[in-house]
C-alpha atoms as a PDB file:
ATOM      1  CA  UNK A   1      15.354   5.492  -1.039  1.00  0.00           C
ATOM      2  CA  UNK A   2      12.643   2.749  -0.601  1.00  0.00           C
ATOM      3  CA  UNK A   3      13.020  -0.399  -0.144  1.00  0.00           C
ATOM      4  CA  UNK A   4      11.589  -2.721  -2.651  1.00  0.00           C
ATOM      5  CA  UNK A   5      10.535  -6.187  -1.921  1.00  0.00           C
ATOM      6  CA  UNK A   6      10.815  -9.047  -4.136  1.00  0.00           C
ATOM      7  CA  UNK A   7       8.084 -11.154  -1.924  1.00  0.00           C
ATOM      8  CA  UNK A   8       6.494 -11.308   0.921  1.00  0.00           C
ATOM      9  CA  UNK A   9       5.287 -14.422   2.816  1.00  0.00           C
ATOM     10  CA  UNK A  10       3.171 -15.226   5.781  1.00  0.00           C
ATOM     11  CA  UNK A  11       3.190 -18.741   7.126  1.00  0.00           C
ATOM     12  CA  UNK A  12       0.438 -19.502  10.140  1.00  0.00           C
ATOM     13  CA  UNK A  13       1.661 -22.518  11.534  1.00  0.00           C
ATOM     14  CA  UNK A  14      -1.649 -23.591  13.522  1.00  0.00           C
ATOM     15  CA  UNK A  15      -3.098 -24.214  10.517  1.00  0.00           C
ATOM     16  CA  UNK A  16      -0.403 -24.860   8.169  1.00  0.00           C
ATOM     17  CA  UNK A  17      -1.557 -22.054   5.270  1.00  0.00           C
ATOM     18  CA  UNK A  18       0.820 -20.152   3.497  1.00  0.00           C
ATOM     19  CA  UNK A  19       0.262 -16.797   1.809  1.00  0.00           C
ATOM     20  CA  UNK A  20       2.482 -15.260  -0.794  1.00  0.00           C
ATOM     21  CA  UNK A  21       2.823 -12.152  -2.648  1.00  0.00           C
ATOM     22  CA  UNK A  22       5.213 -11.202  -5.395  1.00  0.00           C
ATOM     23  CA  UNK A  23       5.356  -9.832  -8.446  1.00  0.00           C
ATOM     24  CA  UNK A  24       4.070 -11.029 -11.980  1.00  0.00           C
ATOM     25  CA  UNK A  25       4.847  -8.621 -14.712  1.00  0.00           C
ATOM     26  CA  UNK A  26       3.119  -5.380 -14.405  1.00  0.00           C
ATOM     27  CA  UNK A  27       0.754  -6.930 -11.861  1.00  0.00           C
ATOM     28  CA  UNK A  28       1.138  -8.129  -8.119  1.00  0.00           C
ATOM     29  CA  UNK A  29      -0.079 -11.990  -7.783  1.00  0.00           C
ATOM     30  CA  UNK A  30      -0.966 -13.587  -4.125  1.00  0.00           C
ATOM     31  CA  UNK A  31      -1.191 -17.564  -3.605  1.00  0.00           C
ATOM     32  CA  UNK A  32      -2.879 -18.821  -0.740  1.00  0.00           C
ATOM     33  CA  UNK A  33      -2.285 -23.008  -0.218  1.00  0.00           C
ATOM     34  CA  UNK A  34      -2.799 -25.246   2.864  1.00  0.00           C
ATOM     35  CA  UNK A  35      -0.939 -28.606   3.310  1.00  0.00           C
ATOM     36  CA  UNK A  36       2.786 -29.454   2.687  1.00  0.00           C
ATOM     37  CA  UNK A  37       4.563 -26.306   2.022  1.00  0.00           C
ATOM     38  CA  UNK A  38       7.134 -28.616  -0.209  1.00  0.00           C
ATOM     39  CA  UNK A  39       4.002 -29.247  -2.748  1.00  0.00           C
ATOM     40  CA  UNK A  40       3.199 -26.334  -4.927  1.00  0.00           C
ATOM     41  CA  UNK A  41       0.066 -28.024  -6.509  1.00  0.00           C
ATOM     42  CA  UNK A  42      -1.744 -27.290  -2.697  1.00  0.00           C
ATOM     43  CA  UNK A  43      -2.621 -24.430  -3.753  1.00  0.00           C
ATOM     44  CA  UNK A  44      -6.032 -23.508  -2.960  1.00  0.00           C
ATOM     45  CA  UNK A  45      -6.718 -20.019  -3.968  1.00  0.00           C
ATOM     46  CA  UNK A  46      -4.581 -17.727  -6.773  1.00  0.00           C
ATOM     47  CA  UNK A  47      -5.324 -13.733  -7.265  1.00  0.00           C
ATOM     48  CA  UNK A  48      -4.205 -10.946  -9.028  1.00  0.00           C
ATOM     49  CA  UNK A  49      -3.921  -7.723  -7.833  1.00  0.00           C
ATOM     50  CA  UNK A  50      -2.851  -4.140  -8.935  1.00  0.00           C
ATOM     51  CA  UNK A  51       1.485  -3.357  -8.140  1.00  0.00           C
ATOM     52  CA  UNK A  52       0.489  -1.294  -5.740  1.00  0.00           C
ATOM     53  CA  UNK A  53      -1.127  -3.777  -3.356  1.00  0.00           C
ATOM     54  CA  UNK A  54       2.995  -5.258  -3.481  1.00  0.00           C
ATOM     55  CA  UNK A  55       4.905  -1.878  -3.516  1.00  0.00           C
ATOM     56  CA  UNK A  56       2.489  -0.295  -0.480  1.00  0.00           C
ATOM     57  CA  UNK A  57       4.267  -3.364   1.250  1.00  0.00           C
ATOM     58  CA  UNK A  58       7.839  -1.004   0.566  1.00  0.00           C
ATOM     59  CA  UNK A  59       6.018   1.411   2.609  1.00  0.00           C
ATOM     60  CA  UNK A  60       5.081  -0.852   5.421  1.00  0.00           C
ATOM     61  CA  UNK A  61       8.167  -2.085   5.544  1.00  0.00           C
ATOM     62  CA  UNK A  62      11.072   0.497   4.956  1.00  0.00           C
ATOM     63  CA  UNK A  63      11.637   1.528   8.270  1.00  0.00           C
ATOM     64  CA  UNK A  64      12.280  -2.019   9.734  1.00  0.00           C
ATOM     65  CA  UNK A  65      16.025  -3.516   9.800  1.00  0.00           C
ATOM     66  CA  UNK A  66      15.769  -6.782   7.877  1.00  0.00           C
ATOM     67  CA  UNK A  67      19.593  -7.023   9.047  1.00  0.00           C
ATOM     68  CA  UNK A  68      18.258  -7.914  12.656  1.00  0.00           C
ATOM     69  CA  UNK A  69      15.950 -10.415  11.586  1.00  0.00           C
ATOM     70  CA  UNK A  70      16.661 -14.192  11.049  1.00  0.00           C
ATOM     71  CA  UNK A  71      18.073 -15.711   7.963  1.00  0.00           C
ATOM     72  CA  UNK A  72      16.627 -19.067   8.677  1.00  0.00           C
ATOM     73  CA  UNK A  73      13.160 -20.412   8.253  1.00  0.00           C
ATOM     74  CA  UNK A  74      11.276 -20.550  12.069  1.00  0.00           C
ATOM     75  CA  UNK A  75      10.046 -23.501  12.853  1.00  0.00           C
ATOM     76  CA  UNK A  76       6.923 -24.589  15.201  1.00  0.00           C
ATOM     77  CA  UNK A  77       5.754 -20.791  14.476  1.00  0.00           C
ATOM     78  CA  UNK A  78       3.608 -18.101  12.683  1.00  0.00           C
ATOM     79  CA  UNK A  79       6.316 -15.866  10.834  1.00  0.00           C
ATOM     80  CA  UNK A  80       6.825 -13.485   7.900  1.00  0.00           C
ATOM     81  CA  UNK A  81       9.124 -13.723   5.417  1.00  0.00           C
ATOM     82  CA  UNK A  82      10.628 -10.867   3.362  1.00  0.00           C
ATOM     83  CA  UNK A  83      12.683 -10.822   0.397  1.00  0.00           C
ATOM     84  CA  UNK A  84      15.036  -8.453  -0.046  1.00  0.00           C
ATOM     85  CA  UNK A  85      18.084  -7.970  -2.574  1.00  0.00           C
ATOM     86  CA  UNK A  86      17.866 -11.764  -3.055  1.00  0.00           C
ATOM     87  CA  UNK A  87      18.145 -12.511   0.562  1.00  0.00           C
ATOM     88  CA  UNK A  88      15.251 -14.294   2.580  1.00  0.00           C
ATOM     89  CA  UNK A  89      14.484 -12.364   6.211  1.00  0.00           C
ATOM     90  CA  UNK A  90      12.271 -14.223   8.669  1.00  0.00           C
ATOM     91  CA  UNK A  91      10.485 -13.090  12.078  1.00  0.00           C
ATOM     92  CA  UNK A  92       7.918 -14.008  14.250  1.00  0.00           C
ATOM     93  CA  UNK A  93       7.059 -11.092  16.023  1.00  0.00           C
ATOM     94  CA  UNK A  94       3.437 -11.404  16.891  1.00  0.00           C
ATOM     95  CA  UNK A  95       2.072  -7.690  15.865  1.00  0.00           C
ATOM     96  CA  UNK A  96       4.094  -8.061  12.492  1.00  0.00           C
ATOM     97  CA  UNK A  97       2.178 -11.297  11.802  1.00  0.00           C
ATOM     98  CA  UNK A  98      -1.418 -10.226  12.320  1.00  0.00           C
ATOM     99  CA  UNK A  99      -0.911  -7.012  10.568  1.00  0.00           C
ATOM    100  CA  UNK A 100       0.651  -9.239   7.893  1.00  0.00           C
ATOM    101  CA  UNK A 101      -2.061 -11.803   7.971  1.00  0.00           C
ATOM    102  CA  UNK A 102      -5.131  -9.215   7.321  1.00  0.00           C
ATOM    103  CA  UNK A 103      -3.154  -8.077   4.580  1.00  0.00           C
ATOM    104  CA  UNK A 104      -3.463 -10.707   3.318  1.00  0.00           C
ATOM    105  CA  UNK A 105      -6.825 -11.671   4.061  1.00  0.00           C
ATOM    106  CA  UNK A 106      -7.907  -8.021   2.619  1.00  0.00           C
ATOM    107  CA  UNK A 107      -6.124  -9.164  -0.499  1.00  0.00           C
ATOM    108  CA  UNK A 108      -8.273 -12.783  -0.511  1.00  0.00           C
ATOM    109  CA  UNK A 109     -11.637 -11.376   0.829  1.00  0.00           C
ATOM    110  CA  UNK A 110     -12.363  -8.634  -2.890  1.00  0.00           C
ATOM    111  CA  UNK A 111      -8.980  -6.860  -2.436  1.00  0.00           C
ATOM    112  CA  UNK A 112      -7.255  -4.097  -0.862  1.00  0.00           C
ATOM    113  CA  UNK A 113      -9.539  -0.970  -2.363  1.00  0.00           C
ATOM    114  CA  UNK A 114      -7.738   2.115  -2.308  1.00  0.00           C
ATOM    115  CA  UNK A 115      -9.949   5.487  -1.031  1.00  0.00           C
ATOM    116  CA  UNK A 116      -9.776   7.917  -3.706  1.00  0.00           C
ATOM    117  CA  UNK A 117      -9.231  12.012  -3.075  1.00  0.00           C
ATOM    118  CA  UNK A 118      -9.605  14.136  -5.901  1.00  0.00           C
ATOM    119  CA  UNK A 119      -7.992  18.091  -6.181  1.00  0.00           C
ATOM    120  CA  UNK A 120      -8.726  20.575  -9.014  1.00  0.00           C
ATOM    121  CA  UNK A 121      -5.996  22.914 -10.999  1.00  0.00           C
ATOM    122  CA  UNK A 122      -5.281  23.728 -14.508  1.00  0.00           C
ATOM    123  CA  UNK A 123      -1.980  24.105 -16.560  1.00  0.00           C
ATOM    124  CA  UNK A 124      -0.628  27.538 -16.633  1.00  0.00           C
ATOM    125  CA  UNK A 125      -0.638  28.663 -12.344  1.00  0.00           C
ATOM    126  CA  UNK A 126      -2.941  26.433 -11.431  1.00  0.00           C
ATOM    127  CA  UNK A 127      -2.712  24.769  -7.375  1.00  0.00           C
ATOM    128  CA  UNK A 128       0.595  22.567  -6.868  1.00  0.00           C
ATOM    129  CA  UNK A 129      -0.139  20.525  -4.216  1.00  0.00           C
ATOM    130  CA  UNK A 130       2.079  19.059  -1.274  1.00  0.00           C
ATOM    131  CA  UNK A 131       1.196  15.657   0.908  1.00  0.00           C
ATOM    132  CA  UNK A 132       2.623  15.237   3.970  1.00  0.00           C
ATOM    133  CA  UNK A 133       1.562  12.068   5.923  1.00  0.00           C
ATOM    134  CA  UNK A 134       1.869  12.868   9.331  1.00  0.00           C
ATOM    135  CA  UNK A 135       1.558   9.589  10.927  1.00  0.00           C
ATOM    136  CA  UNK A 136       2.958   6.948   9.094  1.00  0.00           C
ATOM    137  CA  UNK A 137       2.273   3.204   9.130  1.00  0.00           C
ATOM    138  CA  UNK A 138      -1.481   3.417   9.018  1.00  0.00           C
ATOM    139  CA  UNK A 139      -1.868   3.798   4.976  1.00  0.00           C
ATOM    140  CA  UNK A 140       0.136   5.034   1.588  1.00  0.00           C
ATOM    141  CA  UNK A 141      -0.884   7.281  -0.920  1.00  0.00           C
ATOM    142  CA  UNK A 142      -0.041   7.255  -4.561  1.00  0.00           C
ATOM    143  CA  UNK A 143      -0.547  10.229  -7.138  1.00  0.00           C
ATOM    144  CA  UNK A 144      -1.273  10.969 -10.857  1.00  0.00           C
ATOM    145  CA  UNK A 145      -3.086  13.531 -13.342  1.00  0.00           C
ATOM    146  CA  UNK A 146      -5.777  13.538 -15.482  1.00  0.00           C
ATOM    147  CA  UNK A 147      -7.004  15.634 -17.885  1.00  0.00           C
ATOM    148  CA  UNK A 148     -10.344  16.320 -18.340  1.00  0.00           C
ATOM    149  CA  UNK A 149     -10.636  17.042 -22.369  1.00  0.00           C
ATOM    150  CA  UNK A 150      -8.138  14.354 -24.851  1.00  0.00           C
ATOM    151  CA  UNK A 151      -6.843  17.774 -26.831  1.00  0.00           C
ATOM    152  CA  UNK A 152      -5.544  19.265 -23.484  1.00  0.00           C
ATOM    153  CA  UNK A 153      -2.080  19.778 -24.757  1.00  0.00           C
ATOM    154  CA  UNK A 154      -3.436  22.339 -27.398  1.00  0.00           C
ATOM    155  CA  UNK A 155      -5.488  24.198 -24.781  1.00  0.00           C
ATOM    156  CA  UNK A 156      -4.269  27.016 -23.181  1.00  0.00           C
ATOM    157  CA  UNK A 157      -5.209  26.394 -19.485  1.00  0.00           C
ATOM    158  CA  UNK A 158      -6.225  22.848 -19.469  1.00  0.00           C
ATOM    159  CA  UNK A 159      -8.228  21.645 -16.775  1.00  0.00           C
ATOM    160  CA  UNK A 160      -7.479  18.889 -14.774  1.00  0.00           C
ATOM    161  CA  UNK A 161      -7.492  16.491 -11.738  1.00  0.00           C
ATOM    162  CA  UNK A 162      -4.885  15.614  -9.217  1.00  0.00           C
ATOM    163  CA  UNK A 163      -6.125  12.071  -8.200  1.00  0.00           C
ATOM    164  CA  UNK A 164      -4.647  10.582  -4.435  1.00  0.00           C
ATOM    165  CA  UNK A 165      -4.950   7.135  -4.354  1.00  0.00           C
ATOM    166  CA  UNK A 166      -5.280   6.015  -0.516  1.00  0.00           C
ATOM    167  CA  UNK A 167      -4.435   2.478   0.495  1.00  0.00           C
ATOM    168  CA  UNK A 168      -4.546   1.074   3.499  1.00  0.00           C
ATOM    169  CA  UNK A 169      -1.625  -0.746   5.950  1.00  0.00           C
ATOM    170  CA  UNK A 170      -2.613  -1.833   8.555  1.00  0.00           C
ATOM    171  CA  UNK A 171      -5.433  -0.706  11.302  1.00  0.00           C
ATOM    172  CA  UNK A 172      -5.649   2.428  12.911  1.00  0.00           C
ATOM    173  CA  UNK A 173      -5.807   6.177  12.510  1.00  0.00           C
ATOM    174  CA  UNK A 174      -3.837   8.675  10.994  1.00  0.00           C
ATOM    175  CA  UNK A 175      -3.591  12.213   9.616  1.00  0.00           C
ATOM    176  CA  UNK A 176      -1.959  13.863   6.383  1.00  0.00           C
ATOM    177  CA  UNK A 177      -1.576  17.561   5.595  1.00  0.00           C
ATOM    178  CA  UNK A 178      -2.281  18.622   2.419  1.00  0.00           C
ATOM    179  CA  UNK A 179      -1.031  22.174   0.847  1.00  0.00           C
ATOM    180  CA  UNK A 180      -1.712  24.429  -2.468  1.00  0.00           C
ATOM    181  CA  UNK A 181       0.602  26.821  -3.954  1.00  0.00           C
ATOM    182  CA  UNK A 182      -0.077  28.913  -7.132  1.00  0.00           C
ATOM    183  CA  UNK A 183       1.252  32.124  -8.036  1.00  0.00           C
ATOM    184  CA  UNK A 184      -2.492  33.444  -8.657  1.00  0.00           C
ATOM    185  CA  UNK A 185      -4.470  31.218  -6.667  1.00  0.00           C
ATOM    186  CA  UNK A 186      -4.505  31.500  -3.109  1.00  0.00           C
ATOM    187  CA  UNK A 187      -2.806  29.405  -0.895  1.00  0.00           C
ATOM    188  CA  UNK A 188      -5.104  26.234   1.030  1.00  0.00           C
ATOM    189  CA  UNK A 189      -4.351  24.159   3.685  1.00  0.00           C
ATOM    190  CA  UNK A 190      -6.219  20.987   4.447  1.00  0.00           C
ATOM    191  CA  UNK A 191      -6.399  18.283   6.911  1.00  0.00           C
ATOM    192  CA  UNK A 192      -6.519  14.909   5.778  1.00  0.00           C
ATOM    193  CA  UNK A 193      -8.200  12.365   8.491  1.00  0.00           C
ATOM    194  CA  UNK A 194      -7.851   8.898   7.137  1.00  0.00           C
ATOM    195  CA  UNK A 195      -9.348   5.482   9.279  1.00  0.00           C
ATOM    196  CA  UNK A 196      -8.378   1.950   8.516  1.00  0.00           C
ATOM    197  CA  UNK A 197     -10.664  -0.680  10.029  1.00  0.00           C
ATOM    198  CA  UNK A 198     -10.019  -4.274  10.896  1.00  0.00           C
ATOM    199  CA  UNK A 199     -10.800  -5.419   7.024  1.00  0.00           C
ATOM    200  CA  UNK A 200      -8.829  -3.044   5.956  1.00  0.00           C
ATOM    201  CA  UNK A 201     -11.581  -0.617   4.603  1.00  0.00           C
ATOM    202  CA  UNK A 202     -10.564   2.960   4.226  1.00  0.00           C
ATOM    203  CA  UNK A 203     -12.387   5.858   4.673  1.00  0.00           C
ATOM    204  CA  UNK A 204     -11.215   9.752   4.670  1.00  0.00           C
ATOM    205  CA  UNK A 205     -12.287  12.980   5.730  1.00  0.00           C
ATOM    206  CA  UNK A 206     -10.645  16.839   4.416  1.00  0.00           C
ATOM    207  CA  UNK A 207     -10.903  19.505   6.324  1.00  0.00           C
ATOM    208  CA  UNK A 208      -9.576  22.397   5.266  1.00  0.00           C
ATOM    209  CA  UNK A 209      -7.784  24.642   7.913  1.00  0.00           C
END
């Protein structure tokens, strides 16, 4: 099961900003603010985003131990902050941080813009489809349907869409395989090549195999 984080905060101490991201009803809301981190009114800049922008952080996250990390603000240093299960987790570890801090940047500079990969099928044996990411870290994908006529549930074989959305991590490269099963379709196998670049624009390419 995922972990799911409350908030997550990057503080970079050369300049004394803070960035913040948490989440506000049935939308994820970042603060940006400069100054002294005891005043709340230094905030500077305020955005909303879609959940997904906070829950791909469960992604980036999961795999770490916040157990290993320390439970006490770091002082005279760039760090993250996680919260977890109402407990605060802080590090400093210098990759973690710049990932952390285009993030958040993305988030400030028009948003983190998922790639979008749409699959046909149709009710009644239409393609199932499987996605595997095969190297994780790099971006997160989230699924849903959608019908292409309103009266679908009175059709017999409704078409309609499988939508991926793709959002991005963190930079880099990384591959997903994608399958179809159908009991009278035949079975396809593609290659999904995705690329994150250093503002956190994605871009994809399927091949099939």
């Amino acid at each position: 099961m995922l972990k799911e984080i409350d908030c997550c905060e990057l503080y970079v101490h050369s300049d004394n900003t803070e960035y913040r991201i948490y989440q506000n009803g049935s939308e994820a809301e970042a603060v940006k603010r400069s100054g002294d981190k005891s005043l709340f009114s230094d905030i500077e800049l305020k955005t909303s985003a879609e959940i997904e922008v906070l829950r791909s952080l469960d992604i980036f996250f999961d795999s770490l131990e916040f157990e290993t990390w320390e439970t006490d603000e770091i002082l005279g240093a760039d760090y993250v902050r996680v919260d977890y299960k109402g407990c605060a987790y802080y590090t400093n570890d210098s990759e973690m941080t710049a990932d952390i801090k285009r993030y958040f940047e993305a988030v400030f500079n028009g948003g983190i813009k998922p790639a979008v990969l749409m699959l046909d099928s149709f009710d009644g044996g239409g393609p199932e489809y499987t996605f595997k990411t095969e190297v994780k870290g790099v971006f997160t994908w989230y699924c849903s349907r959608r019908y292409s006529k309103p009266d679908h549930e009175e059709l017999c074989g409704a078409g309609y869409e499988i939508i991926y959305e793709l959002y991005p991590l963190r930079k880099g490269s990384a591959t997903a395989k994608i399958t179809s099963v159908s009991p009278i379709c035949p079975e396809e196998n593609f290659r999904l090549y995705v690329d994150v670049d250093e503002n956190l624009k994605i871009k994809y390419e399927l091949k099939e195999k």
